[in-house]
Protein backbone atom coordinates (compact mmCIF):
# COMPACT_ATOMS: atom_id res chain seq x y z
CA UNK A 1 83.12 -129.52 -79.11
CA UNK A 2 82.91 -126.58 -81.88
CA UNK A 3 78.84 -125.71 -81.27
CA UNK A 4 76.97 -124.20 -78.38
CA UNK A 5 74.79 -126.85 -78.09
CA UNK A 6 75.18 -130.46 -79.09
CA UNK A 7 71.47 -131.18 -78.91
CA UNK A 8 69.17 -131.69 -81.94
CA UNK A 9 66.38 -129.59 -82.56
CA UNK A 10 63.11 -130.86 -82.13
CA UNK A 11 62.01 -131.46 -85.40
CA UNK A 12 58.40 -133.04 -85.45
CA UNK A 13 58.31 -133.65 -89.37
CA UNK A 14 60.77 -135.79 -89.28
CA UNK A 15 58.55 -138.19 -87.80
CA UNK A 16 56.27 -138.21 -90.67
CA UNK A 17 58.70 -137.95 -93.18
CA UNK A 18 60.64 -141.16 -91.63
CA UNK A 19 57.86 -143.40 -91.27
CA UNK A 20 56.77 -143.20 -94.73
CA UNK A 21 60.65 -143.80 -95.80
CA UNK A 22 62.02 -147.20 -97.53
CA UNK A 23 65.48 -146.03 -96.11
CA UNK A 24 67.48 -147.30 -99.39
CA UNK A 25 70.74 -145.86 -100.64
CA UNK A 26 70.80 -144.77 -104.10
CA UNK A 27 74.59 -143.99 -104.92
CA UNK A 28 73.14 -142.56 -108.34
CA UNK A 29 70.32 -140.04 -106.91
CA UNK A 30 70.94 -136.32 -106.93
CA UNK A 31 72.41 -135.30 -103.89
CA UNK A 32 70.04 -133.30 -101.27
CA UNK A 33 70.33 -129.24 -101.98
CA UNK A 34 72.45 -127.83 -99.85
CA UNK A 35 74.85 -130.37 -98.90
CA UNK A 36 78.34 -130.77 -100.27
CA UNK A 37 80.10 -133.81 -101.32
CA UNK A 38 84.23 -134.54 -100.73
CA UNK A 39 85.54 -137.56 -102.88
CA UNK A 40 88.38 -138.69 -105.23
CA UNK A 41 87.20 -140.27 -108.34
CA UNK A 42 86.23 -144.06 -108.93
CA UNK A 43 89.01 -146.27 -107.89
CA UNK A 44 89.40 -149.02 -110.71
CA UNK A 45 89.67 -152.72 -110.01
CA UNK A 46 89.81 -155.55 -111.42
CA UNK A 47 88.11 -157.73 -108.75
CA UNK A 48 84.64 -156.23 -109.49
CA UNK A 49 83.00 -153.16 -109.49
CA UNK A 50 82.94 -150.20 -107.39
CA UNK A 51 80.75 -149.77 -104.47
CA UNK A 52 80.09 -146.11 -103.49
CA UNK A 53 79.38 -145.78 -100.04
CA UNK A 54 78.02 -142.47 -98.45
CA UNK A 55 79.00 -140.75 -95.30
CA UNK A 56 76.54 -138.18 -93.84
CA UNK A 57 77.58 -135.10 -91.55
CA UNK A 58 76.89 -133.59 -89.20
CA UNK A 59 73.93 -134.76 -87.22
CA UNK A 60 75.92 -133.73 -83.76
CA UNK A 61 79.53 -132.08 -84.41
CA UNK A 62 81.66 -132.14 -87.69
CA UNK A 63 80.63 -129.09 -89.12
CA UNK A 64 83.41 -126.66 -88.43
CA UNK A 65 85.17 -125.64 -91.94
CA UNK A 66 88.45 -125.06 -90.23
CA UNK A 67 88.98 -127.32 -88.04
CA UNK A 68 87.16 -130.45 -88.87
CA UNK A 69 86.13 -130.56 -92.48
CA UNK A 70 89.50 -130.48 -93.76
CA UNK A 71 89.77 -133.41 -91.54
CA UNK A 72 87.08 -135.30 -92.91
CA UNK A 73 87.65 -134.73 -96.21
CA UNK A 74 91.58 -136.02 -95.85
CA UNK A 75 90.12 -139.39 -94.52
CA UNK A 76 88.03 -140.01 -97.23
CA UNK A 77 90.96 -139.31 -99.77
CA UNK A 78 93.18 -141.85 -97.71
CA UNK A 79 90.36 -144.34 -97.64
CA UNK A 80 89.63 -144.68 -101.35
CA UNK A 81 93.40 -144.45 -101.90
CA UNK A 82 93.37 -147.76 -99.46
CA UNK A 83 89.96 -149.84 -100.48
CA UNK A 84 89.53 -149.42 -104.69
CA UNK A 85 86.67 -150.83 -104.33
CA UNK A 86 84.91 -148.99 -102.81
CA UNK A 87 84.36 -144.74 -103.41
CA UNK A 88 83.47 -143.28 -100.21
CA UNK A 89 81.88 -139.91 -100.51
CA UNK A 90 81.01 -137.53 -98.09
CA UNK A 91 78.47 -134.82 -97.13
CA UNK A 92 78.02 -132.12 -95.42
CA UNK A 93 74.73 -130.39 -94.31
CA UNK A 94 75.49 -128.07 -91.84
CA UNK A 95 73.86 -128.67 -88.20
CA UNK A 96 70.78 -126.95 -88.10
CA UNK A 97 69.02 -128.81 -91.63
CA UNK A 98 70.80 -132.03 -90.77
CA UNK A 99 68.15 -133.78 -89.34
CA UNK A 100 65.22 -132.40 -91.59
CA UNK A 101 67.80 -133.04 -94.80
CA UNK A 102 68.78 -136.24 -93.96
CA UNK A 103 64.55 -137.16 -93.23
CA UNK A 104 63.78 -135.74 -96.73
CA UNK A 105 66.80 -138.34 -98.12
CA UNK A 106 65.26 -141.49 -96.29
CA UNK A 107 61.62 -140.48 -97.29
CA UNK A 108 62.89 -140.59 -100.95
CA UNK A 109 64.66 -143.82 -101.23
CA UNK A 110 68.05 -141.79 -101.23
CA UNK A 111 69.24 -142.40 -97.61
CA UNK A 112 73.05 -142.31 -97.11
CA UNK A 113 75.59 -145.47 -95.85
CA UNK A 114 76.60 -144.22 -92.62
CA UNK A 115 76.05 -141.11 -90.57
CA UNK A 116 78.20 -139.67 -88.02
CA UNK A 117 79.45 -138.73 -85.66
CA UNK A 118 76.16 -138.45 -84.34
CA UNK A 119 75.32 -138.77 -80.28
CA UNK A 120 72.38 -140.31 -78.76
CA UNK A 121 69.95 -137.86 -79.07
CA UNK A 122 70.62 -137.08 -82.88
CA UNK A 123 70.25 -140.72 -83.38
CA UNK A 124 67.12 -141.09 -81.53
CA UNK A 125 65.66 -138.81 -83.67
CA UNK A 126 65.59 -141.61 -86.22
CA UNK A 127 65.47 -144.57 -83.90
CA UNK A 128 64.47 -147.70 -86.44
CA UNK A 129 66.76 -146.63 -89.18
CA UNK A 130 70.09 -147.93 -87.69
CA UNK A 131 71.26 -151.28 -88.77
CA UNK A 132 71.73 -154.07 -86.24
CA UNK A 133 75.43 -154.94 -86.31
CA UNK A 134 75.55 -157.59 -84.57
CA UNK A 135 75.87 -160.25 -87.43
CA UNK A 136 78.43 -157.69 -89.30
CA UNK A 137 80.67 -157.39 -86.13
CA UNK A 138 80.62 -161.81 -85.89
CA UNK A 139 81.24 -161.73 -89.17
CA UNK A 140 84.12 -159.45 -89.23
CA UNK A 141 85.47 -160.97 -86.12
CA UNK A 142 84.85 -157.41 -84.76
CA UNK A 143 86.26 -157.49 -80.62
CA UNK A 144 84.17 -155.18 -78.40
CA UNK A 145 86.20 -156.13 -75.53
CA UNK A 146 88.59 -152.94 -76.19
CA UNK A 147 85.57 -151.30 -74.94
CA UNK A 148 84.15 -151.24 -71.62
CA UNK A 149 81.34 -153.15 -71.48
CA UNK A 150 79.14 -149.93 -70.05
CA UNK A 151 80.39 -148.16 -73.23
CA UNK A 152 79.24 -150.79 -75.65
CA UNK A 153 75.84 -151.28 -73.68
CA UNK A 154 75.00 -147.51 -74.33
CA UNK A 155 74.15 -148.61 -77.98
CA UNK A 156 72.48 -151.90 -77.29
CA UNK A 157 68.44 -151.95 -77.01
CA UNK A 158 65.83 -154.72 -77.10
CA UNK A 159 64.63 -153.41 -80.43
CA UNK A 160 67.72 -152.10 -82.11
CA UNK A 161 70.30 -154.98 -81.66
CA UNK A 162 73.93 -153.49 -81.22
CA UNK A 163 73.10 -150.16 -83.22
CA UNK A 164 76.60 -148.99 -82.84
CA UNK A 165 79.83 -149.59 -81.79
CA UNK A 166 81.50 -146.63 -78.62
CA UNK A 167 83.79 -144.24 -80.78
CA UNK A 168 83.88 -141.01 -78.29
CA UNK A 169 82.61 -140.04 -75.24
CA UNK A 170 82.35 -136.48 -72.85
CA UNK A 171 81.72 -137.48 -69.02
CA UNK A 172 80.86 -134.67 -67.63
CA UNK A 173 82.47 -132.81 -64.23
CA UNK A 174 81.57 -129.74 -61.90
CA UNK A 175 83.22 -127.04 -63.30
CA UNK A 176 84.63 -124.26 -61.42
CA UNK A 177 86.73 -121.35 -60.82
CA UNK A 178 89.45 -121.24 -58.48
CA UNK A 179 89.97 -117.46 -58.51
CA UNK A 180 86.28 -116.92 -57.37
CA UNK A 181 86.84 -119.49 -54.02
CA UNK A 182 89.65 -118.08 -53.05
CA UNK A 183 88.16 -114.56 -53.24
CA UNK A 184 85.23 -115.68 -51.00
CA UNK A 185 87.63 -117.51 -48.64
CA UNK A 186 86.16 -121.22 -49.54
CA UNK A 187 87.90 -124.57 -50.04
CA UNK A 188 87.82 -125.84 -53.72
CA UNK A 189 85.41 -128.72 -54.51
CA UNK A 190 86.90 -132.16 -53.67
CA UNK A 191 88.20 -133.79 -56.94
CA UNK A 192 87.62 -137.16 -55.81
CA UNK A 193 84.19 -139.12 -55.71
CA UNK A 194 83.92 -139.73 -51.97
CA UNK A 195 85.39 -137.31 -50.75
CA UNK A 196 84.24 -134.81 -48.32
CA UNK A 197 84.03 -130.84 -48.43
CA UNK A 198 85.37 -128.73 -45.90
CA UNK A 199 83.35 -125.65 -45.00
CA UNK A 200 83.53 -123.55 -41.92
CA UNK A 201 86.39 -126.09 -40.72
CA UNK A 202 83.86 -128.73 -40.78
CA UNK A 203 84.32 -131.86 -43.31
CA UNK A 204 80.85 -132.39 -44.45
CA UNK A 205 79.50 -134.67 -47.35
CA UNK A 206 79.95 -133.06 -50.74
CA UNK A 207 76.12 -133.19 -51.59
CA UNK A 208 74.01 -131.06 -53.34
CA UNK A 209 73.32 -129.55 -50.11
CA UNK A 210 76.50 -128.67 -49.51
CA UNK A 211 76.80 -127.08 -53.33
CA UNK A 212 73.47 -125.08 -52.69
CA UNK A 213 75.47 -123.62 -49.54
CA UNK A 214 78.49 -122.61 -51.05
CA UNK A 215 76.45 -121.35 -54.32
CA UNK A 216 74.83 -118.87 -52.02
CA UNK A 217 78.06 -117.55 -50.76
CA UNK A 218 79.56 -117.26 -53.93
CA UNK A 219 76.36 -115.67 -55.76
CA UNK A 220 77.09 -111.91 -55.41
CA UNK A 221 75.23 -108.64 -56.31
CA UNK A 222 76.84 -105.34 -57.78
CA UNK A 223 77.04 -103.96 -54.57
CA UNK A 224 79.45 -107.02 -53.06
CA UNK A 225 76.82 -108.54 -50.77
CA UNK A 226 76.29 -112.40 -51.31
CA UNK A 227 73.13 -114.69 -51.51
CA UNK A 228 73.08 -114.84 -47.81
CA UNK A 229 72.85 -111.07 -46.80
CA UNK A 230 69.10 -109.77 -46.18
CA UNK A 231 70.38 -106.71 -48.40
CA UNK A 232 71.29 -108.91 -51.41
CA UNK A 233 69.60 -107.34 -54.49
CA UNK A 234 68.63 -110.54 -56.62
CA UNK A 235 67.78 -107.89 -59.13
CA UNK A 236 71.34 -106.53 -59.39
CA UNK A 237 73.44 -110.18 -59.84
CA UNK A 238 76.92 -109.29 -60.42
CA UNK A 239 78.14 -113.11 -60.51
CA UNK A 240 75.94 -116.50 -59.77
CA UNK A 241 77.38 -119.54 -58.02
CA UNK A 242 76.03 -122.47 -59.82
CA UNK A 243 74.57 -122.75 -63.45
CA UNK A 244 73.49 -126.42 -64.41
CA UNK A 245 73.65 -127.86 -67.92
CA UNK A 246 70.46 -126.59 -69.43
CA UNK A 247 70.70 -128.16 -72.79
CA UNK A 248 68.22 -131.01 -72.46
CA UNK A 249 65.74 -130.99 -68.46
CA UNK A 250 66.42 -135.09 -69.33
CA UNK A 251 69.85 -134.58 -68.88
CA UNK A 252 69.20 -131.91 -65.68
CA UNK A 253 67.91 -134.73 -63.99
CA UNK A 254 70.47 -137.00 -64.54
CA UNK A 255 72.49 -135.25 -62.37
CA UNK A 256 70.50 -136.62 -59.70
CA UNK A 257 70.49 -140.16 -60.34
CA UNK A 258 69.89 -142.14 -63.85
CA UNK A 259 66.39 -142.54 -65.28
CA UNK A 260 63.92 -142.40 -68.05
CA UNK A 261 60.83 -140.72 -68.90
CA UNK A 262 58.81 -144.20 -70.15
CA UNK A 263 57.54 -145.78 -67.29
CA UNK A 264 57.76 -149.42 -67.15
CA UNK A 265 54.89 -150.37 -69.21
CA UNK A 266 56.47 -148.60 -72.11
CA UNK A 267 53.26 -146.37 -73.19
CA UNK A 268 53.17 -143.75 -70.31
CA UNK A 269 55.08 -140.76 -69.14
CA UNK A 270 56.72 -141.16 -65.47
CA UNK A 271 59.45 -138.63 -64.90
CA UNK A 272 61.42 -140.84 -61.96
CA UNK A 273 61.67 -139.47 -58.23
CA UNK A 274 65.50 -138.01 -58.72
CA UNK A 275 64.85 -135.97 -61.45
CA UNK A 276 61.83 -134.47 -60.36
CA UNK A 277 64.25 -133.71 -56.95
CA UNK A 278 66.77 -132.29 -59.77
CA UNK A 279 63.96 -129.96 -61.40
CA UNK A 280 62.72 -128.61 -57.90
CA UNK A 281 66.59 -127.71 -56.67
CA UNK A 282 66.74 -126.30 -60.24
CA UNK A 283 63.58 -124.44 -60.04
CA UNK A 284 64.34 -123.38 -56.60
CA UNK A 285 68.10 -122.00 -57.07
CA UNK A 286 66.36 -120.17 -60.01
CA UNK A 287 63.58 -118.32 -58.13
CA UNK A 288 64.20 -118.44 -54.20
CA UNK A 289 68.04 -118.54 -53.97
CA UNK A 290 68.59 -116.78 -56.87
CA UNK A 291 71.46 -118.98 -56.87
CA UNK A 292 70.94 -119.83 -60.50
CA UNK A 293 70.03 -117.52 -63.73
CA UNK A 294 66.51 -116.95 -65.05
CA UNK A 295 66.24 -117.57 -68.40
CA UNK A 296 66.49 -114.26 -69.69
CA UNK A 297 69.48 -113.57 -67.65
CA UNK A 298 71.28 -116.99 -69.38
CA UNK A 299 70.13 -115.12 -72.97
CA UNK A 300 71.67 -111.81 -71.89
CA UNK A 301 74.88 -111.15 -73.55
CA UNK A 302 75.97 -109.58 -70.14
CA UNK A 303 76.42 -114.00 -68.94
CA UNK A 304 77.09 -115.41 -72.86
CA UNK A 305 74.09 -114.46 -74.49
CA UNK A 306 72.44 -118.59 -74.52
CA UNK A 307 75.69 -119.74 -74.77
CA UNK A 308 77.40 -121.72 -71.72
CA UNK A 309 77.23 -119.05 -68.86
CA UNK A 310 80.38 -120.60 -67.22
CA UNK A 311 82.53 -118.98 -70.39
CA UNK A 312 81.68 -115.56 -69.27
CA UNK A 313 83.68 -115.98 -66.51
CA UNK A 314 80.99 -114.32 -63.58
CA UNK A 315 79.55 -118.07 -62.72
CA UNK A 316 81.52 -119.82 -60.02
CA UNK A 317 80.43 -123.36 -60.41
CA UNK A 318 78.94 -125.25 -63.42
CA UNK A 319 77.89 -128.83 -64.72
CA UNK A 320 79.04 -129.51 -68.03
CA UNK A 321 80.89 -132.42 -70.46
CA UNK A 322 84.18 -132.55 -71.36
CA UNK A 323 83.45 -131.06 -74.72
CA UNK A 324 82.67 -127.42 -72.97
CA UNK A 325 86.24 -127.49 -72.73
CA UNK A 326 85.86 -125.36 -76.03
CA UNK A 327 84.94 -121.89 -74.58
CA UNK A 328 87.88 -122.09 -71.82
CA UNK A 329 90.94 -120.62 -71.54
CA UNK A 330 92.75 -119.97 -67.88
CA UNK A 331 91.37 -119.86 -64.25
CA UNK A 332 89.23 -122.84 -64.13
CA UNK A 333 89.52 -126.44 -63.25
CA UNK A 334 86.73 -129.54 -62.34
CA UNK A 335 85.56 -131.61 -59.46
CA UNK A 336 83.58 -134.35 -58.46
CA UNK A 337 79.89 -134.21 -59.45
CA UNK A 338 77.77 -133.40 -55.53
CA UNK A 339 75.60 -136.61 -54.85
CA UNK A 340 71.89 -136.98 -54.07
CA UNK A 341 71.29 -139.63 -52.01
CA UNK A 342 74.42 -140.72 -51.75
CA UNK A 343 75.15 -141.66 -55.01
CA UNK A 344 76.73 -139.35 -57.25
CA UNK A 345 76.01 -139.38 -61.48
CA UNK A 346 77.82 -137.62 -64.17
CA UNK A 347 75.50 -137.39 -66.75
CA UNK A 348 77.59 -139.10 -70.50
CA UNK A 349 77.41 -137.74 -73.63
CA UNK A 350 78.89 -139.94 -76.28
CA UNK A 351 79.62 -139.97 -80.26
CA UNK A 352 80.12 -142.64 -82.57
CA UNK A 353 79.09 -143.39 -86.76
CA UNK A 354 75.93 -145.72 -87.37
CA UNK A 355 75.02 -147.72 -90.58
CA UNK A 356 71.45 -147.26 -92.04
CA UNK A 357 69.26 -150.28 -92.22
CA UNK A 358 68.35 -149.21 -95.95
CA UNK A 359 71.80 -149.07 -96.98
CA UNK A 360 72.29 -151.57 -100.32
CA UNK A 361 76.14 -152.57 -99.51
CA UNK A 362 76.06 -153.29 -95.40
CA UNK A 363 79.52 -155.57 -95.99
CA UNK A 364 81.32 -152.35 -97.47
CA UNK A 365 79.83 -149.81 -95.48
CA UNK A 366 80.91 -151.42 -92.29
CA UNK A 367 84.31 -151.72 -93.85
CA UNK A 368 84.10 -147.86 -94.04
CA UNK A 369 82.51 -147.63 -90.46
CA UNK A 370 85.91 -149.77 -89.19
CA UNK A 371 87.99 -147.75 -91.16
CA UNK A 372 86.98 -144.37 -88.99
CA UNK A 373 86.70 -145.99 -85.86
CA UNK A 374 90.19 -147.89 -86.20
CA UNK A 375 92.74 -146.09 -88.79
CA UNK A 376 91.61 -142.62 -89.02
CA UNK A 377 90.12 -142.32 -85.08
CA UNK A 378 93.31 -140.29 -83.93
CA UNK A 379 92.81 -137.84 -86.31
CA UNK A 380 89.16 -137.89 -86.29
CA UNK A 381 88.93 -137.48 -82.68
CA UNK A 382 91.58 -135.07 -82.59
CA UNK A 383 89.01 -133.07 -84.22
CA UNK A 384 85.95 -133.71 -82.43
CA UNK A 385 87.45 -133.08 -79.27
CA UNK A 386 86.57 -136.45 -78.20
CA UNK A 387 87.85 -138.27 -75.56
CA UNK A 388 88.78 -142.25 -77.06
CA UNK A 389 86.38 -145.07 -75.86
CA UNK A 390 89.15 -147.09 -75.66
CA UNK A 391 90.52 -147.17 -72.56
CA UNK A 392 94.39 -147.89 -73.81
CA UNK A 393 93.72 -144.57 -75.60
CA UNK A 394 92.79 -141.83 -72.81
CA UNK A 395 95.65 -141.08 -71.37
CA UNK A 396 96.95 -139.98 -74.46
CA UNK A 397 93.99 -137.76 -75.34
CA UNK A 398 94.50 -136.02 -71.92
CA UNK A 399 97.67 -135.56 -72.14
CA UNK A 400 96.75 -133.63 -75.50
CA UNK A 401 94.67 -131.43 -73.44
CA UNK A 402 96.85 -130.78 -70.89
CA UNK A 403 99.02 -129.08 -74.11
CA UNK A 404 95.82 -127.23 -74.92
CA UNK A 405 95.74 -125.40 -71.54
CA UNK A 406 99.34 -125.02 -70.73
CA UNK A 407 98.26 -121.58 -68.32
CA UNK A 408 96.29 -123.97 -66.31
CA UNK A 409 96.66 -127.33 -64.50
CA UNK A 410 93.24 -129.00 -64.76
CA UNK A 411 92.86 -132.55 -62.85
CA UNK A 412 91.47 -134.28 -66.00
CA UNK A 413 91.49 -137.46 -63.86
CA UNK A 414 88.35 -136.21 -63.02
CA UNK A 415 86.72 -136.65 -66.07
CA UNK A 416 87.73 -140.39 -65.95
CA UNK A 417 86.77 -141.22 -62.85
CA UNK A 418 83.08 -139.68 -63.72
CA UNK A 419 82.75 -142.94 -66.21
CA UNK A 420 82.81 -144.44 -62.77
CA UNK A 421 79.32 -143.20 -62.25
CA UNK A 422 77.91 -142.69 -65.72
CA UNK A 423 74.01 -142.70 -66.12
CA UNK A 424 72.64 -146.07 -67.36
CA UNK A 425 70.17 -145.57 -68.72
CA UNK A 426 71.51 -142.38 -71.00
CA UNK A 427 69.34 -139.54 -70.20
CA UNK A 428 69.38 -139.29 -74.35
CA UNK A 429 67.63 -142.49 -74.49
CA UNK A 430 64.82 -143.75 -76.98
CA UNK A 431 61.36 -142.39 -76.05
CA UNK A 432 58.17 -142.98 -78.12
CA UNK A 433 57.34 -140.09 -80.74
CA UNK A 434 61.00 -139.10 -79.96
CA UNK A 435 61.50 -135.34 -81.69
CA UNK A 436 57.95 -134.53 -80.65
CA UNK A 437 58.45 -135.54 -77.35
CA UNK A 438 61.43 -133.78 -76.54
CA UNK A 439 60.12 -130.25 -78.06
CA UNK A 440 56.91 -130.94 -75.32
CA UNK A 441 60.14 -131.18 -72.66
CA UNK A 442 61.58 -128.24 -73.88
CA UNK A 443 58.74 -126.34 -73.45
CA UNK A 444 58.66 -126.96 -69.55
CA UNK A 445 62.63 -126.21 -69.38
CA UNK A 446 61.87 -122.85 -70.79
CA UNK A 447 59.07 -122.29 -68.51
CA UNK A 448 60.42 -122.98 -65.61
CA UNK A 449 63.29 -120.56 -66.42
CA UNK A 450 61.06 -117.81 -67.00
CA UNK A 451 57.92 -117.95 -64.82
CA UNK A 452 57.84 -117.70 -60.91
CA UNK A 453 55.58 -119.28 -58.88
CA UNK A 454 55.02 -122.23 -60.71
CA UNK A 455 53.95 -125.70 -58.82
CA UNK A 456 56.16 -128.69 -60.20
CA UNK A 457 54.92 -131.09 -58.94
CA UNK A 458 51.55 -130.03 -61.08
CA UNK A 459 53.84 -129.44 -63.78
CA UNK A 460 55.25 -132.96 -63.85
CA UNK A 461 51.77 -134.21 -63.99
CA UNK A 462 51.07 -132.15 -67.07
CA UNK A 463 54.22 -132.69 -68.58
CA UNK A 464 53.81 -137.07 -67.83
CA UNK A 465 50.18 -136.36 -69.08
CA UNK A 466 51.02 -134.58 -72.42
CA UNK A 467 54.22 -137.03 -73.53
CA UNK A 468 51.32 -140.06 -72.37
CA UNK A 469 49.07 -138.33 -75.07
CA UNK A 470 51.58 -138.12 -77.70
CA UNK A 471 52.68 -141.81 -77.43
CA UNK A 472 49.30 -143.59 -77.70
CA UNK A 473 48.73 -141.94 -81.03
């Protein structure tokens, strides 16, 4: 997708701003500074009057004024020309104020309709503002069976009801370049889940083990000597042989196995087994392997200057979502995600539109919401770089992407299987004091990319203790 990071920032006066909110739409309010507003004048009818109906952007992607709000702004003109009764408007706030704008709107009794497409995280951020459709999508005779049911469940809580309904998701692969094995005389990664690796003419099982091995021979300094030579300058990296997804240390875990930071009773902090295993290999390929960039070495613009390291083309393998596909052109392709414990988990990443609990016409705004997940989601996805949550849909969409790369045959059936072994529950997942919370994680994710010598298991411990202190306020 069109941004070098699809994660929120932590934005800890949004929780204040939120709670205090009634969460009501009012269609006649000034809109919030900075945003700007697409729509075609007020239909007329003569079965009643005209509803307006507001759609928010861009809380994840959406933002992109060449490629995707041109988009947008066509599918609002076809909807009103389609439904006059209802005037569906739509703004844009680019990325970076969304969340703060769109907490400012709800703490004034001028919340929007709908607000999308936003992922799980963005949503998070504002966890009891979402309407429960569950009594709009009986209503409407809505069928969720064109989903998979692990693509619905994503968006159903014990709190929340059905807060959404699956519009696009990114499973996410091992990314890698051929050129680079080939070079170090290695066999590629096996595509398949299940399959074994072959190194040294032995098949062996394609664990993270087995990726920390072939990392080390393919992590080379400027003088040609690899990971494993006593004369390898760590200092002097020329090209590294793994790079994880960095965004979110939640979602660096998941890589290991699924999990979430509340612990069963709901009020403490437990970070689960296989994702403090994740954070050690991390931590470890960062400071004893060297397998794996510092911090300051990801910022450099030398390896994409905080951008996705893999792009710069000197990182041989890399763990990333479908929408990374972005910052690719030739010489790559994707394989199986290693496993840890014998299980293997590609971390999911998925987008969809939600309705606010405070909107004033719930009946016409999820007659908008339909409208952009049935009629205009070809287009709309087409734009987001999303891959369809319908199933009937995806091979479609990758055959679209195979277009989009025609200098390189990538086995996209990779990315399909990996819905195989999604992580349930999302790594984005609620979490008490939610934007607080994850700027405390951040913290540790930045730390532990720039300090050596740190314990983690006493880190975990500080990090459980400080997100337990935050949630019993």
């Amino acid at each position: 997708m069109l941004r070098t990071s699809r994660r929120l920032p932590a934005l800890i006066a949004i929780v204040a701003l939120v709670g205090a909110a009634c969460g009501t739409a009012t269609p006649s309010a000034s809109r919030a500074p900075g945003a700007s507003t697409a729509s075609q004048p007020p239909a007329t009818s003569g079965t009643g009057e005209v509803v307006e109906i507001r759609w928010y952007c861009c809380l994840g992607t959406g933002e992109d004024p060449e490629a995707q709000i041109p988009v947008e702004k066509k599918v609002v003109e076809e909807f009103n020309a389609s439904h006059p009764n209802i005037r569906l408007t739509f703004e844009v706030v680019t990325y970076d104020n969304a969340a703060n704008t769109l907490a400012t709107q709800i703490a004034s009794g001028n919340g929007p309709d709908i607000a999308g497409p936003v992922g799980v995280s963005g949503a998070e951020g504002f966890h009891d503002q979402w309407l429960d459709l569950g009594d709009l999508i009986e209503k409407n005779s809505y069928d969720l069976s064109q989903f998979a049911e692990d693509a619905v469940g994503i968006y159903r809580t014990g709190d929340t009801g059905q807060a959404a309904i699956p519009f696009a998701i990114y499973p996410s692969a091992l990314f890698y370049k051929p050129s680079l094995f080939e070079e170090a005389g290695l066999e590629e990664p096996p595509h398949g889940y299940g399959e074994k690796y072959v190194l040294d003419g032995q098949e062996v099982e394609w664990n993270y083990d087995t990726l920390r091995e072939v990392a080390l021979r393919l992590t080379v300094d400027k003088s040609g000597k690899d990971a494993r030579d006593p004369a390898f300058n760590p200092k002097q990296i020329a090209q590294y042989g793994f790079e994880p997804q960095r965004d979110d240390l939640r979602g660096l875990g998941a890589y290991f196995g699924s999990g979430s930071l509340v612990a069963p009773d709901g009020k403490t902090a437990k970070v689960p087994e296989v994702w403090a295993d994740a954070w050690k290999f991390f931590y470890d390929g960062t400071w004893d392997d060297h397998i794996t960039m510092t911090y300051p070495v990801f910022q450099s613009d030398a390896f994409g200057a905080g951008e996705y390291a893999f792009f710069s083309g000197k990182v041989a393998m890399s763990e990333n979502f479908l929408w990374a596909t972005y910052g690719l052109s030739d010489d790559w392709d994707v394989a199986a995600i290693p496993t840890h414990n014998g299980q293997a988990t590609s971390a999911l990443n998925a987008d969809t539109f939600r309705i606010f609990k405070g909107s004033k016409h719930p009946d016409e705004a999820f007659e908008v919401l339909r409208y952009l997940l049935d009629d205009a989601s070809d287009v709309l996805l087409a734009a987001y770089s999303g891959m369809p949550a319908r199933p009937d849909k995806q091979d479609a969409f990758f055959d679209g992407q195979a277009e989009a790369f025609p200098d390189t045959e990538v086995d996209w059936e990779v990315f399909k299987a990996g819905l195989d072994h999604a992580d349930n529950p999302n790594f984005e997942a609620f979490m008490p004091h939610y934007n607080e919370s994850d700027t405390t994680v951040d913290k540790f994710l930045t730390r532990w990319g720039t300090q050596p010598n740190l314990n983690i298991d006493a880190e975990i411990k500080t990090m459980e203790d400080q997100l337990t202190q935050i949630w019993a306020r």
